[in-house]
Every structure is written in C-alpha cells, then in structure tokens.
C-alpha atoms as a PDB file:
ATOM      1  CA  UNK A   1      -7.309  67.478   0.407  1.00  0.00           C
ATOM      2  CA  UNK A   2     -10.234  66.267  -1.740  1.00  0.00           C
ATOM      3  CA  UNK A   3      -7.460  64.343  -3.524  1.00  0.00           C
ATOM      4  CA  UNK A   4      -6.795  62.156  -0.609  1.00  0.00           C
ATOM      5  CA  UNK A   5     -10.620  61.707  -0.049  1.00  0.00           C
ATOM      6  CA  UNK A   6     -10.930  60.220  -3.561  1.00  0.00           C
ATOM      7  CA  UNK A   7      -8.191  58.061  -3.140  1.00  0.00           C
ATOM      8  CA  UNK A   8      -9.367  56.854   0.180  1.00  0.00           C
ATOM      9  CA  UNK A   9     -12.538  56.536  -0.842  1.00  0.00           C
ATOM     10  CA  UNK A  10     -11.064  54.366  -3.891  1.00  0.00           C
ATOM     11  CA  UNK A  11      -8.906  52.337  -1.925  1.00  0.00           C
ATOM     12  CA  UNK A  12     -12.077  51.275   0.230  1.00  0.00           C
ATOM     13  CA  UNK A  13     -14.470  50.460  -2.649  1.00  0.00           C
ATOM     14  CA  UNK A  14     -11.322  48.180  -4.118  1.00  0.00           C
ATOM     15  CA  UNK A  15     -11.335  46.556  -1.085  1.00  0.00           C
ATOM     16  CA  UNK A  16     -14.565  45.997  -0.228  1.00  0.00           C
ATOM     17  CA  UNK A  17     -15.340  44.506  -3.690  1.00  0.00           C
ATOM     18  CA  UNK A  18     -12.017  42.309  -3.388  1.00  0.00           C
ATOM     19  CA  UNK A  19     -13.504  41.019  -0.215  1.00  0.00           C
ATOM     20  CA  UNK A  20     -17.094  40.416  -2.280  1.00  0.00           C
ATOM     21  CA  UNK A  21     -15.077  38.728  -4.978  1.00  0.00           C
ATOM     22  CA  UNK A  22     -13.629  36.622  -2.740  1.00  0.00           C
ATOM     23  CA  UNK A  23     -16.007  35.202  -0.718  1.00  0.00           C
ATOM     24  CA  UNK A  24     -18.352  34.212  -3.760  1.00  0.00           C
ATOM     25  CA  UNK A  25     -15.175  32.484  -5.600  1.00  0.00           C
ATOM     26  CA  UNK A  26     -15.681  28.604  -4.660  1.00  0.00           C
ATOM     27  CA  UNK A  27     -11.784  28.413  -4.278  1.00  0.00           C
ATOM     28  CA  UNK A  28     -11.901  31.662  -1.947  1.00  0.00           C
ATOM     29  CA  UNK A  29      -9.036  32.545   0.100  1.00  0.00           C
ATOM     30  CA  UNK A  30      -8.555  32.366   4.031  1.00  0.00           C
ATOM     31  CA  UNK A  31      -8.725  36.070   5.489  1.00  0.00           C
ATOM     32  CA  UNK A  32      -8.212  35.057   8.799  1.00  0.00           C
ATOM     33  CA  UNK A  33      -7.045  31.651  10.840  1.00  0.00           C
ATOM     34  CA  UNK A  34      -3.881  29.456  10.422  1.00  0.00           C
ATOM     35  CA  UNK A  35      -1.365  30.004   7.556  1.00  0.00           C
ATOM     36  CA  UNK A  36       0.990  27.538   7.549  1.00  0.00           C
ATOM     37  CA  UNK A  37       1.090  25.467   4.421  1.00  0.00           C
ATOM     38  CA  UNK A  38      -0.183  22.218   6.361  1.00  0.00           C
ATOM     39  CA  UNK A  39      -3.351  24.169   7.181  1.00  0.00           C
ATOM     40  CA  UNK A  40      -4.433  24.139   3.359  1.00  0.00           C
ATOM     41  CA  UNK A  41      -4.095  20.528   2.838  1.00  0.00           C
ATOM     42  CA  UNK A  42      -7.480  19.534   3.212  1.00  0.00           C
ATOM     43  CA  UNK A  43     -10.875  17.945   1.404  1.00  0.00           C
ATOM     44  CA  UNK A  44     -12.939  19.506  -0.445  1.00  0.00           C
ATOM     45  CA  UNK A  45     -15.351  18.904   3.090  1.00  0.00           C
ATOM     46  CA  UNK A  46     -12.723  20.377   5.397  1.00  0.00           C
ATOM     47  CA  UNK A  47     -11.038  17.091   6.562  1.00  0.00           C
ATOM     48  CA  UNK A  48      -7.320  16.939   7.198  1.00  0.00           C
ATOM     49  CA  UNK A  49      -4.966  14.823   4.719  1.00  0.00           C
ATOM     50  CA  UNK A  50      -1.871  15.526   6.903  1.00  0.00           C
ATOM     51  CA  UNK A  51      -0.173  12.404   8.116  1.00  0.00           C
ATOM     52  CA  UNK A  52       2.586  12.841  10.577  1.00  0.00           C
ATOM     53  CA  UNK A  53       5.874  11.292  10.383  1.00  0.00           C
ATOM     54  CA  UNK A  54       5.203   8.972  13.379  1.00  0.00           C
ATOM     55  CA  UNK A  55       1.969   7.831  11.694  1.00  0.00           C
ATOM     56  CA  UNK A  56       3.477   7.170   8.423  1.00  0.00           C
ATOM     57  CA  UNK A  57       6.643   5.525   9.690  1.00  0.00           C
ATOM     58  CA  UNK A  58       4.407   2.880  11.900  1.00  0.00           C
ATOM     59  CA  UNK A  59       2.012   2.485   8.729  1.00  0.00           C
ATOM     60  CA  UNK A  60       5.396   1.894   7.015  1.00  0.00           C
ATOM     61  CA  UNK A  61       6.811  -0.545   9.071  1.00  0.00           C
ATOM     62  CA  UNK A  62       3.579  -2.741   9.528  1.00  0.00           C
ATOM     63  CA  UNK A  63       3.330  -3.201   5.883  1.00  0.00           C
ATOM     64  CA  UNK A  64      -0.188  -1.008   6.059  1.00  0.00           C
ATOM     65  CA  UNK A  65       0.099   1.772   3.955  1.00  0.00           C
ATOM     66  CA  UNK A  66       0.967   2.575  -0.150  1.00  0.00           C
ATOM     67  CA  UNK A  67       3.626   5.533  -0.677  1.00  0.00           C
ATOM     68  CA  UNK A  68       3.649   6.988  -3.167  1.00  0.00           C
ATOM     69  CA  UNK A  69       6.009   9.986  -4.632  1.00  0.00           C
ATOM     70  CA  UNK A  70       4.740  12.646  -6.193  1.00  0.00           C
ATOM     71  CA  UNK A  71       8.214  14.254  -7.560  1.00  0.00           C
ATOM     72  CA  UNK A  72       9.480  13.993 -10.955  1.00  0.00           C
ATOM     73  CA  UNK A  73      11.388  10.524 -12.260  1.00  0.00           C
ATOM     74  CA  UNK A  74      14.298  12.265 -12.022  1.00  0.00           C
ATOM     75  CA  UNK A  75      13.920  13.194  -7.887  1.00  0.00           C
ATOM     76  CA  UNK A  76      12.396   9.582  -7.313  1.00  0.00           C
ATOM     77  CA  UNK A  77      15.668   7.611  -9.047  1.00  0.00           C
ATOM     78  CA  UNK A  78      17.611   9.930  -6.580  1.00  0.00           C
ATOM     79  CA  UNK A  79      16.170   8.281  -3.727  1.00  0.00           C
ATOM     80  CA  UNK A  80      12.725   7.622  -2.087  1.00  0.00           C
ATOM     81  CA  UNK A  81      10.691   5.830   0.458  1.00  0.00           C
ATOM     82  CA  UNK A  82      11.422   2.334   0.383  1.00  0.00           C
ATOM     83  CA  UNK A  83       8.826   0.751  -1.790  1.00  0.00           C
ATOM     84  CA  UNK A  84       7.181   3.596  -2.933  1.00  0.00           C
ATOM     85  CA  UNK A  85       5.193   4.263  -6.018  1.00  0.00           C
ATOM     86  CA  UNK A  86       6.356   6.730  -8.670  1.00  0.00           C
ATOM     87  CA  UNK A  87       3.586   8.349  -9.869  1.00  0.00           C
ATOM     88  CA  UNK A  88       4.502  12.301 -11.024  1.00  0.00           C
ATOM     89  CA  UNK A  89       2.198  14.755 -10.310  1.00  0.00           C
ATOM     90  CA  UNK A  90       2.547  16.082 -14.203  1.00  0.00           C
ATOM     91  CA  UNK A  91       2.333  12.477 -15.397  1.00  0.00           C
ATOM     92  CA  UNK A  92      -1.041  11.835 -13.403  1.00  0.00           C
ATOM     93  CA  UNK A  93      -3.048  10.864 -16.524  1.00  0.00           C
ATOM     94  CA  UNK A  94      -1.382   8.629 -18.419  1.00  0.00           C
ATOM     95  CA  UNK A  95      -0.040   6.499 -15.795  1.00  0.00           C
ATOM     96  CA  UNK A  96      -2.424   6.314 -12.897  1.00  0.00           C
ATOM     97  CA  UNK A  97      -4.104   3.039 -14.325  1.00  0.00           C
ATOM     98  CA  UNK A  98      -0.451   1.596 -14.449  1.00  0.00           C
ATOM     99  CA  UNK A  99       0.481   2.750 -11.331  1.00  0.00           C
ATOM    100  CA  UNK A 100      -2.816   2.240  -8.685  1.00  0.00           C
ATOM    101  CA  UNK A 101      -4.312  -0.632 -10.690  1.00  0.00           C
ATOM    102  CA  UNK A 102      -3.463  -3.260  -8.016  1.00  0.00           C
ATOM    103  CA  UNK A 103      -4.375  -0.542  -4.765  1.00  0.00           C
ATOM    104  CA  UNK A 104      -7.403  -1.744  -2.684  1.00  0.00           C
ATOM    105  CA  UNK A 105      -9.555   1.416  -2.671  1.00  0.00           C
ATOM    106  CA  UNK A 106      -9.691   0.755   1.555  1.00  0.00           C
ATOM    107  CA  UNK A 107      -5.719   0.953   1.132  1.00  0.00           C
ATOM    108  CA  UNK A 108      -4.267   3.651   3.200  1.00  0.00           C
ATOM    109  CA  UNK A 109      -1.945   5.724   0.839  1.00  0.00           C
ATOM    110  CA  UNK A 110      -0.028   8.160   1.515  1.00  0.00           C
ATOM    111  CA  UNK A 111       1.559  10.919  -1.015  1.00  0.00           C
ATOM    112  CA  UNK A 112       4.672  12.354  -0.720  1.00  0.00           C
ATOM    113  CA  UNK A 113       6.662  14.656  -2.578  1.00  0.00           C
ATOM    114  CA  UNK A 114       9.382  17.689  -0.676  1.00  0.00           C
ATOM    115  CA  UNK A 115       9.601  21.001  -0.055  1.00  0.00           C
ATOM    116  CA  UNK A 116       7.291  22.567   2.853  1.00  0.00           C
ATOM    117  CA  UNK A 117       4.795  23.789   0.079  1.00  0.00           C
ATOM    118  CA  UNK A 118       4.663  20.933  -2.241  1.00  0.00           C
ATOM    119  CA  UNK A 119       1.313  21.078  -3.958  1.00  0.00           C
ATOM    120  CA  UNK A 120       1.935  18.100  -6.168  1.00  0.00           C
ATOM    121  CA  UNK A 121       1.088  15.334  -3.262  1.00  0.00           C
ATOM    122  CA  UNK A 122      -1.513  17.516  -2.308  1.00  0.00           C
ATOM    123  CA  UNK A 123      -2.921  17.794  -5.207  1.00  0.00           C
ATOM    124  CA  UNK A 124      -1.943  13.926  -6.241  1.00  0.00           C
ATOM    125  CA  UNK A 125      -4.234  12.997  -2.567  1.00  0.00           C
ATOM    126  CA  UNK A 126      -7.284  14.900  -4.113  1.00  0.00           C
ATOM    127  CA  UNK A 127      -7.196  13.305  -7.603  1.00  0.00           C
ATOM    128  CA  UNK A 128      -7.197   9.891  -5.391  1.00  0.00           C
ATOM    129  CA  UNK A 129      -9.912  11.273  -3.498  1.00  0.00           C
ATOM    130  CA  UNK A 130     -11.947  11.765  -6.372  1.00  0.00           C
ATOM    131  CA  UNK A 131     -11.429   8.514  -7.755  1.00  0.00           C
ATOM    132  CA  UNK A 132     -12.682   7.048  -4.548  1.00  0.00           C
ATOM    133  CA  UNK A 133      -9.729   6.616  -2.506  1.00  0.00           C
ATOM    134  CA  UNK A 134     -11.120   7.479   0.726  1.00  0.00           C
ATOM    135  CA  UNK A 135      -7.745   6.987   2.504  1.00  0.00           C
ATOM    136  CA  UNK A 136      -5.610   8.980   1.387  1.00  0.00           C
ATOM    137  CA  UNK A 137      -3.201  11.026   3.237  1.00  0.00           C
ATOM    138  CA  UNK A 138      -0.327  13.880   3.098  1.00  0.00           C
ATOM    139  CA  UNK A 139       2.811  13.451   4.406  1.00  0.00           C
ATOM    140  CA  UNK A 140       4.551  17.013   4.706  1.00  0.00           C
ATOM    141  CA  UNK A 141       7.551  17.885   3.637  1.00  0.00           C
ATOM    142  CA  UNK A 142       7.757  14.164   2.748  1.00  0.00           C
ATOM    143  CA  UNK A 143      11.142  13.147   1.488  1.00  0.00           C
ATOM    144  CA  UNK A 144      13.075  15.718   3.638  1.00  0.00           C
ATOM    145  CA  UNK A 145      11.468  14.341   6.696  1.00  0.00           C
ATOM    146  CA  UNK A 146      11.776  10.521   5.751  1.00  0.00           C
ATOM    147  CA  UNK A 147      15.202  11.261   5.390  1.00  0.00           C
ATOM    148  CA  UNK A 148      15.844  13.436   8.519  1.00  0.00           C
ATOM    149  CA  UNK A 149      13.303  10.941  10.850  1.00  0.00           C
ATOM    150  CA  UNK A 150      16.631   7.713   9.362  1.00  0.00           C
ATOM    151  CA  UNK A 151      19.177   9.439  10.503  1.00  0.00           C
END
C-alpha cells in the first residue's frame, strides 16, 4: 500500500512540474482547444495563415497571388501549381534572394507544400513573415488539394 502512495504521489509531482515546464517554455504546447494540424498554423501573434482552396484558386485565377512550393526539387519537377515558385523548405537560405527578389512585399503569397501536416510551408510562411512579408498565407494540404479541386 505505501508503495502505491509513492508512486501516486510521484506520478502527480511529474505532472504537475510537466505542466510548470510547459507553460513557461515560449513554444509551449496546447493542453486544451482544437487539434487539428490547421489549428497550429498561425503567427507568432495568433493570426491565421490558412488559406482555403476557394481563396487561393480565385487569387490564382485573377493573377493576385505568388505560389510558391515548399517541397523538394524533386516533388516540384513532378508537378505543381501552375506558375509557382520553387523554393525548398531545406534550401531556404541560399536561394530566397534568387527566388523572392522580384515579390512586392504587399504581394499576397501563398506557400504550399502536401501532406495534412506539412510543416515546411508553414514554416516557409513564417520565415516570409519575418522578412516582412505581411501577406503571407498557408494553403493546406496544398498540392493534394490543387490537384483534387482540377479534377
């Protein structure tokens, strides 16, 4: 019996300092609210870089909006969005001069990569962010969705 105490009483110190740890880390994790991968794609200030398919396809057909993939060369010469910039997520610094040089920084651009947790356009929007793109945006699940939304 006083076994089971200690290791009760060990479990709830773990878990109250986990809790501690967490909510002092500037990254912390969500405890509670929406989990979907979407949910996480945010600022820094809590404002949403999700772009739906609608909204990018319009943007796309008025001629309003940058795309640009965040897969590898090798997934972008497979196929992409029409027009789109190949910038690699893992490639970021030594070709985003190349790349964004002739972008508007009021330019609406919108990253794209595949898969429903790709953190390379997400984390592609940010970096833009921070170099004073201020319109940046996240299109989901990008490349699957482009392709499903054409047929």
């Amino acid at each position: 019996m006083k076994g089971l105490w200690q290791i009760s009483l060990i479990l709830a110190i773990s878990a109250g300092l986990g809790i501690i740890s967490n909510a002092l880390r500037p990254d912390s994790l969500r405890l509670f609210g929406e989990w979907s991968s979407e949910s996480g794609l945010t600022t820094p200030t809590g404002e949403c870089l999700i772009i739906s398919l609608s909204e990018a396809e319009k943007l796309f057909a008025e001629n309003a909006a940058i795309f640009i993939d965040a897969r590898s060369n090798e997934d972008f010469k497979k196929g992409h969005i029409p027009g789109a910039k190949s910038l690699p997520w893992q490639d970021v610094d030594r070709r985003f001069i190349e790349v964004i040089e002739d972008v508007s920084p009021d330019m609406i651009i919108i990253t794209y990569c595949d898969g429903e947790s790709c953190k390379p356009s997400y984390n592609l929007a940010l970096f833009l962010f921070d170099m004073g793109f201020k319109n940046v945006r996240v299109l989901a699940n990008g490349w699957s969705v482009w392709q499903e939304g054409k047929r």
